[in-house]
C-alpha atoms as a PDB file:
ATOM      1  CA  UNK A   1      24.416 -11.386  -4.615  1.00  0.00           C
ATOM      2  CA  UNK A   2      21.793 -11.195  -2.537  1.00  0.00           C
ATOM      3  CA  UNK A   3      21.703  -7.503  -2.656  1.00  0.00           C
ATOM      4  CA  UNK A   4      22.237  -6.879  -6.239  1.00  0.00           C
ATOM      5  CA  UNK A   5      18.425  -9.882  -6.846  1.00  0.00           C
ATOM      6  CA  UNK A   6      16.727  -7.355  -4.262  1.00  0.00           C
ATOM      7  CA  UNK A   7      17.993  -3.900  -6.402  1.00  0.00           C
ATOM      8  CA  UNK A   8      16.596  -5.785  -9.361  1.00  0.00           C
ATOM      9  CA  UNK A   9      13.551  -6.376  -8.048  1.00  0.00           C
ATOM     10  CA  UNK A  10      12.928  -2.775  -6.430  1.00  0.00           C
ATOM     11  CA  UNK A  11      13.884  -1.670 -10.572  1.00  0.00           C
ATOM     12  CA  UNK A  12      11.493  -3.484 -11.836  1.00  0.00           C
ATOM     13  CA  UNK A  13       8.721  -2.151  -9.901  1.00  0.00           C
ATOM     14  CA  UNK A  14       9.753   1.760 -10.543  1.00  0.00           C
ATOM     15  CA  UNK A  15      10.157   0.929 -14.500  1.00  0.00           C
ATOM     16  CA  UNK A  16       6.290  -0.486 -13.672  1.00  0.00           C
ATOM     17  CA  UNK A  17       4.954   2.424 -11.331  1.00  0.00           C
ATOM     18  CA  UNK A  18       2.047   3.390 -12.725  1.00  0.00           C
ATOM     19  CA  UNK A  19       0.219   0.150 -14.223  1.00  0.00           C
ATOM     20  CA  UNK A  20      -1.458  -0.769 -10.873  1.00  0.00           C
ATOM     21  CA  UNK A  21      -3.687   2.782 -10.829  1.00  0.00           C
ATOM     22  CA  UNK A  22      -4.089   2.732 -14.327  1.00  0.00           C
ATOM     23  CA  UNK A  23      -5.738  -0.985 -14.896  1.00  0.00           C
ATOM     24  CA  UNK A  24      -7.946  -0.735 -11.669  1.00  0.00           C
ATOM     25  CA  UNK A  25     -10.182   2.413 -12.643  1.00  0.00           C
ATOM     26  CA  UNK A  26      -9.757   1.558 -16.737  1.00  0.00           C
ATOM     27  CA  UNK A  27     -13.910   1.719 -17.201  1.00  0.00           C
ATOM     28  CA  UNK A  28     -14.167   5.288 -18.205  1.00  0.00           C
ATOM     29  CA  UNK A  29     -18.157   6.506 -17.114  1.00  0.00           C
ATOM     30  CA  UNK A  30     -18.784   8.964 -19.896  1.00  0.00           C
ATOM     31  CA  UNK A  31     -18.324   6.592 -22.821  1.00  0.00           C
ATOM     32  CA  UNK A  32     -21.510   4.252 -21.303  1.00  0.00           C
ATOM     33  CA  UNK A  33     -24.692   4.576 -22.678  1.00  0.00           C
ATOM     34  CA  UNK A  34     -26.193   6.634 -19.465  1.00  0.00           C
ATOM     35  CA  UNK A  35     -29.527   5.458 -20.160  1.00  0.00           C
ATOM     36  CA  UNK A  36     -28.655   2.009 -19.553  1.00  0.00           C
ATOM     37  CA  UNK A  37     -27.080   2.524 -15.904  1.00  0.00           C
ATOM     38  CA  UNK A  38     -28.630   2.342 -12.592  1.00  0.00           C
ATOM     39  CA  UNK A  39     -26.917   5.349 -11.106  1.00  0.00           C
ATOM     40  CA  UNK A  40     -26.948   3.293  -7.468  1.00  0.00           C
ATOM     41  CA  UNK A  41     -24.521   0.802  -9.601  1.00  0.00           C
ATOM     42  CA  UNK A  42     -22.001   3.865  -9.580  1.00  0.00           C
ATOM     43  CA  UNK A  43     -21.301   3.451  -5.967  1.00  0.00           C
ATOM     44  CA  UNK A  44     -20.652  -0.088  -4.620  1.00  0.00           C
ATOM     45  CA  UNK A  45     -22.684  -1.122  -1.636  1.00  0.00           C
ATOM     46  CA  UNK A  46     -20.082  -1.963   0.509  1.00  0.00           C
ATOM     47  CA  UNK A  47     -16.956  -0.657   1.156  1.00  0.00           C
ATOM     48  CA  UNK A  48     -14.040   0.358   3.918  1.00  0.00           C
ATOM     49  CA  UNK A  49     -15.399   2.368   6.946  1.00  0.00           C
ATOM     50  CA  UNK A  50     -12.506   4.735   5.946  1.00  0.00           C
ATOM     51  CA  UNK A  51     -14.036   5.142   2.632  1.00  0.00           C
ATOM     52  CA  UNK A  52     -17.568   5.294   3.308  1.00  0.00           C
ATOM     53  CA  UNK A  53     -16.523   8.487   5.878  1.00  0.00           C
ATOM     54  CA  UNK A  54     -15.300  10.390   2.833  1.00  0.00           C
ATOM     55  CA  UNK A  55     -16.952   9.241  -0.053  1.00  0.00           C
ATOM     56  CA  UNK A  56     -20.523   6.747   1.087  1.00  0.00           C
ATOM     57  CA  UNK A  57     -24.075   8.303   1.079  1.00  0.00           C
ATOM     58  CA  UNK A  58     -23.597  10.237   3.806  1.00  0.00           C
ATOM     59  CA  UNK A  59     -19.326  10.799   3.359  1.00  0.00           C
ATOM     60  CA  UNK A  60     -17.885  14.469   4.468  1.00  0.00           C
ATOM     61  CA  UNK A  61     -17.132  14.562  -0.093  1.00  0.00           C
ATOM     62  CA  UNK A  62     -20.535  13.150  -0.927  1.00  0.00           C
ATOM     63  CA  UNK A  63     -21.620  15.373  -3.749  1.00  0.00           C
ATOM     64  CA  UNK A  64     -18.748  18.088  -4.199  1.00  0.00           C
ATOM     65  CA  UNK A  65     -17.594  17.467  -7.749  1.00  0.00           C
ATOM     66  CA  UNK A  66     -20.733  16.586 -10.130  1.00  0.00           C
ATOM     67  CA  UNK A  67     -23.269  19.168  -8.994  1.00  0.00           C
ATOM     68  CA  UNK A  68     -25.500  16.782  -8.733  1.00  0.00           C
ATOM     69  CA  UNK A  69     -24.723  14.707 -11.380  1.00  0.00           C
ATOM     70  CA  UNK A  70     -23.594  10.609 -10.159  1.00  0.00           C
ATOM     71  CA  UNK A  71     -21.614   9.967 -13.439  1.00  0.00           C
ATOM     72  CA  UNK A  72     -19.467  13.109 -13.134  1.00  0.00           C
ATOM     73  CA  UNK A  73     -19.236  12.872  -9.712  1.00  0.00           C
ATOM     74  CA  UNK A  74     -17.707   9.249  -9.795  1.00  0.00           C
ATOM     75  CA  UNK A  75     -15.770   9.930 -12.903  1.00  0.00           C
ATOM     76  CA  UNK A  76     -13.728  12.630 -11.264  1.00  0.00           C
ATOM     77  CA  UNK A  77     -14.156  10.814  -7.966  1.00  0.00           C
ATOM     78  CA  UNK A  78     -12.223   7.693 -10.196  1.00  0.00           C
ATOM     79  CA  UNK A  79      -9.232  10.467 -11.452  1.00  0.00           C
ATOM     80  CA  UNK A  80      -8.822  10.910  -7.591  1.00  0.00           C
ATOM     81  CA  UNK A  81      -8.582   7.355  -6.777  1.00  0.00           C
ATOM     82  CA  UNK A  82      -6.529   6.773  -9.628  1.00  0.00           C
ATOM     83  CA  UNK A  83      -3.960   9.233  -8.638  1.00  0.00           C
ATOM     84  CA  UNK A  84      -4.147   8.095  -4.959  1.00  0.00           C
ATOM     85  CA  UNK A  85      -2.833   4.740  -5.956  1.00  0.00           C
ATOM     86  CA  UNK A  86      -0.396   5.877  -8.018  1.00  0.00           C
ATOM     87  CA  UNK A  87       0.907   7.823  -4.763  1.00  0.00           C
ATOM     88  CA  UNK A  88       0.224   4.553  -2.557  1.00  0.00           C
ATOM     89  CA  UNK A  89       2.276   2.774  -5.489  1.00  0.00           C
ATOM     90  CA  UNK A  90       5.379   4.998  -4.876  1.00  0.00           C
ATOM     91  CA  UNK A  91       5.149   4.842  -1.444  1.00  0.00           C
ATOM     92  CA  UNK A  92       5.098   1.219  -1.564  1.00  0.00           C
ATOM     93  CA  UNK A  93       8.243   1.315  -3.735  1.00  0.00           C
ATOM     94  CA  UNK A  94       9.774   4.306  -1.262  1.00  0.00           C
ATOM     95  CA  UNK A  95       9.223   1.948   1.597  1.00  0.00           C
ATOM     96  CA  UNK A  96      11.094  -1.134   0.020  1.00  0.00           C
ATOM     97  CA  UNK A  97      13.821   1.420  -0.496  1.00  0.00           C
ATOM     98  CA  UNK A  98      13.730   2.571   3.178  1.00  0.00           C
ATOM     99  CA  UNK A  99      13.834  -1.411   4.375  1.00  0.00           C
ATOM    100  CA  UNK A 100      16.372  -2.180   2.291  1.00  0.00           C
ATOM    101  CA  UNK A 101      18.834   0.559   3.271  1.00  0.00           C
ATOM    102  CA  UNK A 102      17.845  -0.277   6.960  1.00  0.00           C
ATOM    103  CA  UNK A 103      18.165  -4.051   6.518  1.00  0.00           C
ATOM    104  CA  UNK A 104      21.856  -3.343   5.519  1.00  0.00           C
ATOM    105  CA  UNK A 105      22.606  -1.042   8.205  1.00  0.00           C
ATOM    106  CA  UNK A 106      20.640  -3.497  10.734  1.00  0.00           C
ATOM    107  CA  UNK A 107      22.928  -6.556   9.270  1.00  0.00           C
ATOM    108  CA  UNK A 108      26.393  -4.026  10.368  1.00  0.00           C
ATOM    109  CA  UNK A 109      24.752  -3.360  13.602  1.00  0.00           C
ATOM    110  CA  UNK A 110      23.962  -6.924  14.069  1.00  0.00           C
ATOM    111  CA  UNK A 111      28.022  -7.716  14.056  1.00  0.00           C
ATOM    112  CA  UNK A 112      28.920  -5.312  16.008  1.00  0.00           C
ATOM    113  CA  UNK A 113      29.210  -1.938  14.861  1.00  0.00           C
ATOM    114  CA  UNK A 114      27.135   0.104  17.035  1.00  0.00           C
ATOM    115  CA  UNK A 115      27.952   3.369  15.788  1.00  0.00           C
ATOM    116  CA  UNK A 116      25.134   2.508  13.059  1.00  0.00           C
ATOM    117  CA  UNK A 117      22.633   2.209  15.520  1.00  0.00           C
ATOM    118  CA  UNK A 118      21.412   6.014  15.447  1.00  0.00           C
ATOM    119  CA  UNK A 119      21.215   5.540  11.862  1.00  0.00           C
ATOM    120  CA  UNK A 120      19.444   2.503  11.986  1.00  0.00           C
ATOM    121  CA  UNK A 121      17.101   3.998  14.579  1.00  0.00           C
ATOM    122  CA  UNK A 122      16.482   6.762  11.874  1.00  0.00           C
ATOM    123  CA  UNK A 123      15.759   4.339   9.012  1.00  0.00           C
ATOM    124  CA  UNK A 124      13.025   3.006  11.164  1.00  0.00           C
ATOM    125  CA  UNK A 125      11.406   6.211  11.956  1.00  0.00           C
ATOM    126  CA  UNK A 126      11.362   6.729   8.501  1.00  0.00           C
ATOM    127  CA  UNK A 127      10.147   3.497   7.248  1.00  0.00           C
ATOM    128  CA  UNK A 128       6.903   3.760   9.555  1.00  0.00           C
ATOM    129  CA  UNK A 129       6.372   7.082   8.972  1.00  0.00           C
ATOM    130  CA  UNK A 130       6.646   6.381   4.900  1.00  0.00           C
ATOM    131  CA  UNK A 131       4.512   3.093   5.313  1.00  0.00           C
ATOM    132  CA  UNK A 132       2.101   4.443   7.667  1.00  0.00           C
ATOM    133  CA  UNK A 133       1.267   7.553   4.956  1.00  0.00           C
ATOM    134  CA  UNK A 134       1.235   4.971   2.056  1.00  0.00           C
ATOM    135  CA  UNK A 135      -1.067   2.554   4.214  1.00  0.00           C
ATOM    136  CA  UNK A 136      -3.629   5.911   4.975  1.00  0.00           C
ATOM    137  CA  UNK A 137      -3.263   7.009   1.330  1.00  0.00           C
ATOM    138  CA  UNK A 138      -4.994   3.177   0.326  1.00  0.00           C
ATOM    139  CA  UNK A 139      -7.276   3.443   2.653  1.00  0.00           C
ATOM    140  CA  UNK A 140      -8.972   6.709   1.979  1.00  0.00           C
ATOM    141  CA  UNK A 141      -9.000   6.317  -1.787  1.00  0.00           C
ATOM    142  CA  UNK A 142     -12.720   6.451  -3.502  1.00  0.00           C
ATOM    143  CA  UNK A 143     -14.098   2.953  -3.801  1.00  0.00           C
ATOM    144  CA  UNK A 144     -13.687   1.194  -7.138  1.00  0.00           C
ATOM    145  CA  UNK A 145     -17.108   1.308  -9.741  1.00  0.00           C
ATOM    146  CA  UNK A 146     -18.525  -2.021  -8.963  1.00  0.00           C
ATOM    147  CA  UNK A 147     -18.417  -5.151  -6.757  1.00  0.00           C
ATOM    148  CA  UNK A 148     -15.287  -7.590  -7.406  1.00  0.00           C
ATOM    149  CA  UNK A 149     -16.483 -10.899  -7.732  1.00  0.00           C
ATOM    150  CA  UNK A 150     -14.726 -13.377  -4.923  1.00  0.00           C
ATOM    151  CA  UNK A 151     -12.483 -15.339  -7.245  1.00  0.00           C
ATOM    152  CA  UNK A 152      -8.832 -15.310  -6.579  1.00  0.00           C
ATOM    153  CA  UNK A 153      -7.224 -12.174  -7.752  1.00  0.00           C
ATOM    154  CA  UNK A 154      -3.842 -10.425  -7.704  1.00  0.00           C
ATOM    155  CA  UNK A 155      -5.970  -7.738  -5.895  1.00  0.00           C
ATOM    156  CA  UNK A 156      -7.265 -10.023  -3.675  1.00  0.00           C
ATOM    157  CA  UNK A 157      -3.964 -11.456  -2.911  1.00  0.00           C
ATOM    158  CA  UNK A 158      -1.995  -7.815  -2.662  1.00  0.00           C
ATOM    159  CA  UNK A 159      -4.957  -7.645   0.175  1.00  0.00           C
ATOM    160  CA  UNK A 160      -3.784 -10.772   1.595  1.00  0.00           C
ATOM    161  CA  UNK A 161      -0.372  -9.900   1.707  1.00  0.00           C
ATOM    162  CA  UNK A 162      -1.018  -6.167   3.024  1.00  0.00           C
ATOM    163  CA  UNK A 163      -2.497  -8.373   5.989  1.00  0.00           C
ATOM    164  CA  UNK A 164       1.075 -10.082   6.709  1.00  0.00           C
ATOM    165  CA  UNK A 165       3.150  -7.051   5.807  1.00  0.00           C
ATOM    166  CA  UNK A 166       0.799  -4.880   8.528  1.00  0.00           C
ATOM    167  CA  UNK A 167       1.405  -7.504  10.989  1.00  0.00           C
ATOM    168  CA  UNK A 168       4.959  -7.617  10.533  1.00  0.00           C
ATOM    169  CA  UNK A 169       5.339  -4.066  10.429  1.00  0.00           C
ATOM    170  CA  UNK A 170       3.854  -4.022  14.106  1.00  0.00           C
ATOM    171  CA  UNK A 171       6.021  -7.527  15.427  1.00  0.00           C
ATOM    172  CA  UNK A 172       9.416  -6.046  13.569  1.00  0.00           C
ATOM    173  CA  UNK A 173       8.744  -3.070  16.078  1.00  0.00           C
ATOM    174  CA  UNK A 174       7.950  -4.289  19.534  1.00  0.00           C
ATOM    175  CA  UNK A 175      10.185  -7.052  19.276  1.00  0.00           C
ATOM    176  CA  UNK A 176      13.069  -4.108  18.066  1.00  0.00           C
ATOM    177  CA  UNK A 177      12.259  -2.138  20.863  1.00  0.00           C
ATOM    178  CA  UNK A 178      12.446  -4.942  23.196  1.00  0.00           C
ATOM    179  CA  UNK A 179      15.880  -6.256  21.898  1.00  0.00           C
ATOM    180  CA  UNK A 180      18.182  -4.231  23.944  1.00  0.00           C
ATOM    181  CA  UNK A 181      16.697  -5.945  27.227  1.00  0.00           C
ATOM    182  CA  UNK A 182      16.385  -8.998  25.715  1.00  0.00           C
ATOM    183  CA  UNK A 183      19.037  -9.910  22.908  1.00  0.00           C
ATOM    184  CA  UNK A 184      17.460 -13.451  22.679  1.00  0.00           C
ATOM    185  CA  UNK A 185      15.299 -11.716  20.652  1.00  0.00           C
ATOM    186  CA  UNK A 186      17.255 -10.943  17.948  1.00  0.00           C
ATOM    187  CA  UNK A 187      16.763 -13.670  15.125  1.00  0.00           C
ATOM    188  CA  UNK A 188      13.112 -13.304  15.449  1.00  0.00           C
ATOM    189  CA  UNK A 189      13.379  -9.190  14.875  1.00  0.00           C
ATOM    190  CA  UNK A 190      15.348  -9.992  11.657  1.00  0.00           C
ATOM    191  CA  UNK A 191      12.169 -12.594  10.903  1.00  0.00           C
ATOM    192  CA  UNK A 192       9.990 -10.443  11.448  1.00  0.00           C
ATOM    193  CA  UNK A 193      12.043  -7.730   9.315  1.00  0.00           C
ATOM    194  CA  UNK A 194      12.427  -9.641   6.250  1.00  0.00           C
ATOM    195  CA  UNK A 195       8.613 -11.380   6.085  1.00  0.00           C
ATOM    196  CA  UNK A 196       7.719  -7.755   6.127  1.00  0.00           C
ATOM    197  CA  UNK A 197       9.894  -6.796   2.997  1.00  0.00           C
ATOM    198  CA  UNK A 198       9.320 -10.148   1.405  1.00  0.00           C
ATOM    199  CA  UNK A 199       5.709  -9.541   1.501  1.00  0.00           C
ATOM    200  CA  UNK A 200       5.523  -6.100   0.839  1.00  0.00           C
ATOM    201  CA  UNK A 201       8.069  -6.285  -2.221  1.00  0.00           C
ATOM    202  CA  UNK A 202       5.101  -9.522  -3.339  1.00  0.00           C
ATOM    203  CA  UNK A 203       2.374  -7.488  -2.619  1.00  0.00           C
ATOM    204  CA  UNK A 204       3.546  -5.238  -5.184  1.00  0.00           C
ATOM    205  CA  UNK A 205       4.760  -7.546  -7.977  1.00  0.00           C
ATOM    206  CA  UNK A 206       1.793  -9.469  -8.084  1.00  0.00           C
ATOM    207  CA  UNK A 207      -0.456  -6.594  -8.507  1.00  0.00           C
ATOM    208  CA  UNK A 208       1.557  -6.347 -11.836  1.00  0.00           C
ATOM    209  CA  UNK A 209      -0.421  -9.259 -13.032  1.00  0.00           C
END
């Protein structure tokens, strides 16, 4: 039962895929009235240290679509970050996948059947390696057009979440690698395992909204 809720959830988000990209870079430059924008509105003031490396004042892309012209430059510079987070989207919905698969695997190896535990060992690699592309894909996007105000958001909260997920990710880990000399362990690895699903798999619903 439990199974067959989670399948329905992971559905729901790929029938959904591509609404999160689309509704975060909707404002489309070229149909403002030009005259009317501050061209240092184009580029928010602040924004990730992993952004501002590629894409800030003084980024390694400053400048390399628009010849020279801001509102071409950020419109294409939006088509990027729009198909970015469509990728980060699917690799959000590639990692639930991955967890899932492992979490059943893990639950076999958990009673007893060790001759999952290669597998199981291979579900992980993949499930960091898939997250840890996803997680670098979000945070090398182009920044959004303008500020976001500080009222409570289903971006701000996917942010939130990304925060638990992250640090889950990292305790599901050590405390897997550190099972086999200490099986005591064990219940808080599978704690650790599913607050990192359960918050990932929220993380993307509520960005739905």
């Amino acid at each position: 039962m439990f199974k067959r809720y989670i399948l329905q959830i992971l559905f729901f988000l790929l029938i959904n895929n591509q609404l999160y990209a689309q509704n975060d870079t909707t404002i489309q430059l070229n149909n403002m009235d030009i005259n009317e924008i501050d061209s240092s509105l184009l580029m928010p003031q602040k924004m990730l240290f992993t952004q501002s490396i590629l894409w800030g004042s003084h980024g390694l892309l400053k400048n390399k679509f628009g010849n020279g012209d801001m509102v071409k430059e950020r419109t294409i510079q939006l088509n990027i970050r729009r198909k970015m987070l469509q990728v980060h989207q699917l690799g959000g919905f590639l990692t639930l996948g991955a967890m899932l698969a492992q979490g059943i695997v893990g639950s076999q190896l958990y009673k007893g059947d060790y001759n999952v535990k290669q597998l199981h060992e291979n579900l992980g690699s993949a499930v960091n390696l898939i997250y840890g592309i996803t997680a670098v894909n979000s945070l090398l996007t182009p920044p959004a057009v303008f500020h976001r105000d500080k009222k409570l958001s289903s971006m701000r909260i996917h942010k939130w979440l990304a925060v638990v997920h992250l640090t889950g990710m990292i305790a599901t880990n050590i405390l897997g690698n550190r099972i086999e000399k200490d099986v005591s362990l064990k219940p808080w690895h599978r704690a650790a395992a599913y607050t990192t699903f359960a918050s990932l798999a929220t993380a993307m619903i509520v960005i739905k909204f």
